[in-house]
Each structure stands twice: as structure tokens, then as C-alpha cells.
Protein backbone atom coordinates (compact mmCIF):
# COMPACT_ATOMS: atom_id res chain seq x y z
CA UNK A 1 -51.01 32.46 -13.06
CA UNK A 2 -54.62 32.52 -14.83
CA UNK A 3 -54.77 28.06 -15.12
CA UNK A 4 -53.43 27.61 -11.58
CA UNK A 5 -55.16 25.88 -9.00
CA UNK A 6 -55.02 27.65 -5.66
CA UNK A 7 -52.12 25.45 -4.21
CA UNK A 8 -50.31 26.00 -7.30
CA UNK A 9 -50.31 29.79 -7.25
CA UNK A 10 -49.25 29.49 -3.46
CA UNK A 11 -46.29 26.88 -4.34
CA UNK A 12 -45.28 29.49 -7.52
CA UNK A 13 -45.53 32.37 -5.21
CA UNK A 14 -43.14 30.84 -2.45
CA UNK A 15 -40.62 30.12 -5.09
CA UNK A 16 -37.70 31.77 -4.65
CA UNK A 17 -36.69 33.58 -7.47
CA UNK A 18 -33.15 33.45 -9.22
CA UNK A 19 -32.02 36.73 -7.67
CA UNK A 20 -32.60 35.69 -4.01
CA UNK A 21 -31.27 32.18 -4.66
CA UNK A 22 -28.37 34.13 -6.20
CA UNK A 23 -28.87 36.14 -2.43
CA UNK A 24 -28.54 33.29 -0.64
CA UNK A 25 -25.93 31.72 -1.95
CA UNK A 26 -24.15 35.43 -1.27
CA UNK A 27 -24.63 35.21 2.20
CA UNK A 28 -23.63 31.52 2.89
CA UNK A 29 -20.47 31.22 0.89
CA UNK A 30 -19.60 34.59 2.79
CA UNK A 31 -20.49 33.52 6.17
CA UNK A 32 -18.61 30.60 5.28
CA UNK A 33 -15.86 32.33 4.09
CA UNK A 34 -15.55 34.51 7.37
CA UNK A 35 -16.17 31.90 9.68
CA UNK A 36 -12.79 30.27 8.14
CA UNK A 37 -10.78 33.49 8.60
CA UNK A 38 -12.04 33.08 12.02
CA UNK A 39 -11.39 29.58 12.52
CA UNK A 40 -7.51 30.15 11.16
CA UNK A 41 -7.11 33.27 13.19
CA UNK A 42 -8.16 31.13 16.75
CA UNK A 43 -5.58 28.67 15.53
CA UNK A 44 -3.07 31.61 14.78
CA UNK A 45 -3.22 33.28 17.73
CA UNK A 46 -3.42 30.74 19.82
CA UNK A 47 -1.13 27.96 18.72
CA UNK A 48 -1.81 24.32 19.68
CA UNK A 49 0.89 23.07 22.32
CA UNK A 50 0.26 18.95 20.96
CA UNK A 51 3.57 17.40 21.90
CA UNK A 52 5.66 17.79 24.46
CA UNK A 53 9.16 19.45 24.74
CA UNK A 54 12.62 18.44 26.03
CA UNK A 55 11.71 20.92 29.20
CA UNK A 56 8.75 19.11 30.30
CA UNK A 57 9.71 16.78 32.88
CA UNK A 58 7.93 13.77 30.45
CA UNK A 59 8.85 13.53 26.86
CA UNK A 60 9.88 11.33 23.99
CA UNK A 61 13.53 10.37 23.62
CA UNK A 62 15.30 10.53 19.81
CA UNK A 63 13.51 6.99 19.10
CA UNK A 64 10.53 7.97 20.45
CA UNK A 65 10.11 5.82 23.93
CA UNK A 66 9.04 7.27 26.70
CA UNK A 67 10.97 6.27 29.62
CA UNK A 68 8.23 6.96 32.32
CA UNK A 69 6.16 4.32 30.45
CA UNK A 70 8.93 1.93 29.80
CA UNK A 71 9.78 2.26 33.37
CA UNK A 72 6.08 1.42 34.29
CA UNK A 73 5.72 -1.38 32.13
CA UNK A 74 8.76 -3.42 33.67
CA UNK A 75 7.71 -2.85 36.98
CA UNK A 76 4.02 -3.04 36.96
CA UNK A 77 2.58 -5.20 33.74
CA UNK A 78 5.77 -7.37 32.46
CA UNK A 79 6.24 -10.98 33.67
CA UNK A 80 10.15 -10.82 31.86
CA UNK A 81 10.99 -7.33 31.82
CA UNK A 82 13.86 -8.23 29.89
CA UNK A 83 12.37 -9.83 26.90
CA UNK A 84 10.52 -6.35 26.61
CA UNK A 85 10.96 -5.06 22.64
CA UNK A 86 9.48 -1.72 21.67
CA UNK A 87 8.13 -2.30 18.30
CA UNK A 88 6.41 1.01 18.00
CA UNK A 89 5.84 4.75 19.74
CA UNK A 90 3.13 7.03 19.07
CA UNK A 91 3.96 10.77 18.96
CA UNK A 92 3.37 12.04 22.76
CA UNK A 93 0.61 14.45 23.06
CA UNK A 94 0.59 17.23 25.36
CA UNK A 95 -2.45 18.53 26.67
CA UNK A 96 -3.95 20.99 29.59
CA UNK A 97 -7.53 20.50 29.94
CA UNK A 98 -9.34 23.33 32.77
CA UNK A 99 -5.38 24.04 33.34
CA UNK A 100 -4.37 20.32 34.32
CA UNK A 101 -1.77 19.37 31.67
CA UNK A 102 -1.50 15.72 30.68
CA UNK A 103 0.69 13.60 28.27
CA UNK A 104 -1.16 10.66 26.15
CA UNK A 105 1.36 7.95 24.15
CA UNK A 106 0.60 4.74 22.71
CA UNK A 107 2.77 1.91 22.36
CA UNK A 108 2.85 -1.40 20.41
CA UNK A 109 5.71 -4.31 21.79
CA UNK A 110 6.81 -7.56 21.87
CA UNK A 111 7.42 -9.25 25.99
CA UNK A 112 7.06 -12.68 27.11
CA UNK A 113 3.73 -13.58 29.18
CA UNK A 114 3.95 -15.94 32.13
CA UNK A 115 3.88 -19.13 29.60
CA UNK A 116 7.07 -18.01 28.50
CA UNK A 117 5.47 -16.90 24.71
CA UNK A 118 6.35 -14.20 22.92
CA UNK A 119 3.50 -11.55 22.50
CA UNK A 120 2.63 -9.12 20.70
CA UNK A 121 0.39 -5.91 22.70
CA UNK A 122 -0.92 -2.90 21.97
CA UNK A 123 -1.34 0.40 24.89
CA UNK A 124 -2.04 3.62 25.41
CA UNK A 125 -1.24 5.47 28.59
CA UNK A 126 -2.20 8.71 29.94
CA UNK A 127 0.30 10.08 32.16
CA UNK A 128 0.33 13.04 34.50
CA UNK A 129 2.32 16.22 34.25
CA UNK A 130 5.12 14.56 36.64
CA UNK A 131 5.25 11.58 34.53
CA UNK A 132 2.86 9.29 36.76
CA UNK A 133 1.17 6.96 34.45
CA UNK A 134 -2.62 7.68 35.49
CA UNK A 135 -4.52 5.58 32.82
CA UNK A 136 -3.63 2.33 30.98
CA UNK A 137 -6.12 0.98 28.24
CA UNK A 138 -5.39 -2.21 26.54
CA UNK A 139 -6.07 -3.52 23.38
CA UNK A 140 -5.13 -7.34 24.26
CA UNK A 141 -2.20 -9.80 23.39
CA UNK A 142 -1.70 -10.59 19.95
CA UNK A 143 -0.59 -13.90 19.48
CA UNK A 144 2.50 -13.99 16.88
CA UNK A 145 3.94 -17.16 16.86
């Protein structure tokens, strides 16, 4: 360091050297490493309860519908129940947030609006453990003619 400047001999001194880069690298890809083994352990012993079984009072039938929501939409949203058409389920969720369990599904279908056209709509509803739909949002009508 005998043709350094002062702020050179300061930068070259703070340099880390190989062997502590070599350190450093230890101790992150091991921390890293263990906080992985922790991270699958949690999900090990405690295993995610995501959809929702034939016990539960609401759950998906063979084709996926959800007659809760079905029974909703023909009652509450519809203007001809009977042109209602399913086109496609989401997997139901199951979830239990602070110990309050709740049930998220989406659905995409075909139904006739009050202008008698057929159109295309996209949900997803958030239903209570009983089967109560609590939450509808709406992505709008798609028109498919």
C-alpha cells in the first residue's frame, strides 16, 4: 500500500478478503438451507386443509358445481334460471381464518339477461361454513354472440 492515496488504502482495507467472502457465502447458503428445512417441516406438520371434503356441509359435487352457489344464483342474480349453463368450476377452497372457516369458488357460465341474450359471466363467491353465500364479486357480462 506504499502509492495509495489515503481513500485508497481505506477502500483496500475494507475489502473483504476471499476467505470471508468464502465466510459469507457459508453462512447464507446455510441459513438458507435451514430456513427451508424449516419452511417444509411447518408445512409437514401442519398440513394445509385447501379444499373441502364430502363431510363438510358445502362441497364440490363429481363435476365440480357447488350446489349452494347454483342454488343462489337462480334465486338471487338470474333473470331465466333455466337457461343457466355452467361452463366452468374452480376447485373450492377451504379455509379457517382466527378459527372462522370459509369456502371460496369461482365460476364462469352462460344465462340469459333480461334482453333475452345469451351471456357469458364470470364470479367468485365466498361462502360461509353453513353454505351461506357471504360475498359475490363480479367480473361483468361477456358478450358472446
Amino acid at each position: 500500500m506504499a502509492n495509495l492515496t489515503s481513500d485508497q488504502a481505506t477502500i483496500a482495507s475494507t475489502t473483504p478478503t476471499s476467505s470471508k467472502k468464502r465466510s459469507i457465502r457459508f453462512v447464507v447458503a446455510t441459513s438458507a438451507f435451514l430456513l427451508l428445512l424449516l419452511t417444509a417441516g411447518v408445512f409437514y406438520l401442519f398440513p394445509s386443509k385447501s379444499s373441502a371434503s364430502r363431510n363438510d356441509e358445502v362441497y364440490a359435487n363429481a363435476d365440480g358445481s357447488v350446489e349452494q352457489v347454483q342454488n343462489y344464483l337462480k334465486q338471487n342474480i338470474l333473470a331465466d334460471p333455466d337457461s343457466f349453463t355452467p361452463i366452468h368450476w374452480s376447485k373450492l377452497q377451504k379455509k379457517s381464518v382466527f378459527g372462522t372457516i370459509s369456502y371460496k369458488v369461482g365460476l364462469i357460465y352462460k344465462a340469459k339477461n333480461n334482453k333475452n341474450e345469451i351471456i357469458m359471466t364470470s364470479k367468485l363467491f365466498e361462502l360461509d361454513e353453513k353454505g351461506t353465500v357471504l360475498l359475490v364479486m363480479d367480473s361483468g357480462p361477456m358478450n358472446i354472440q
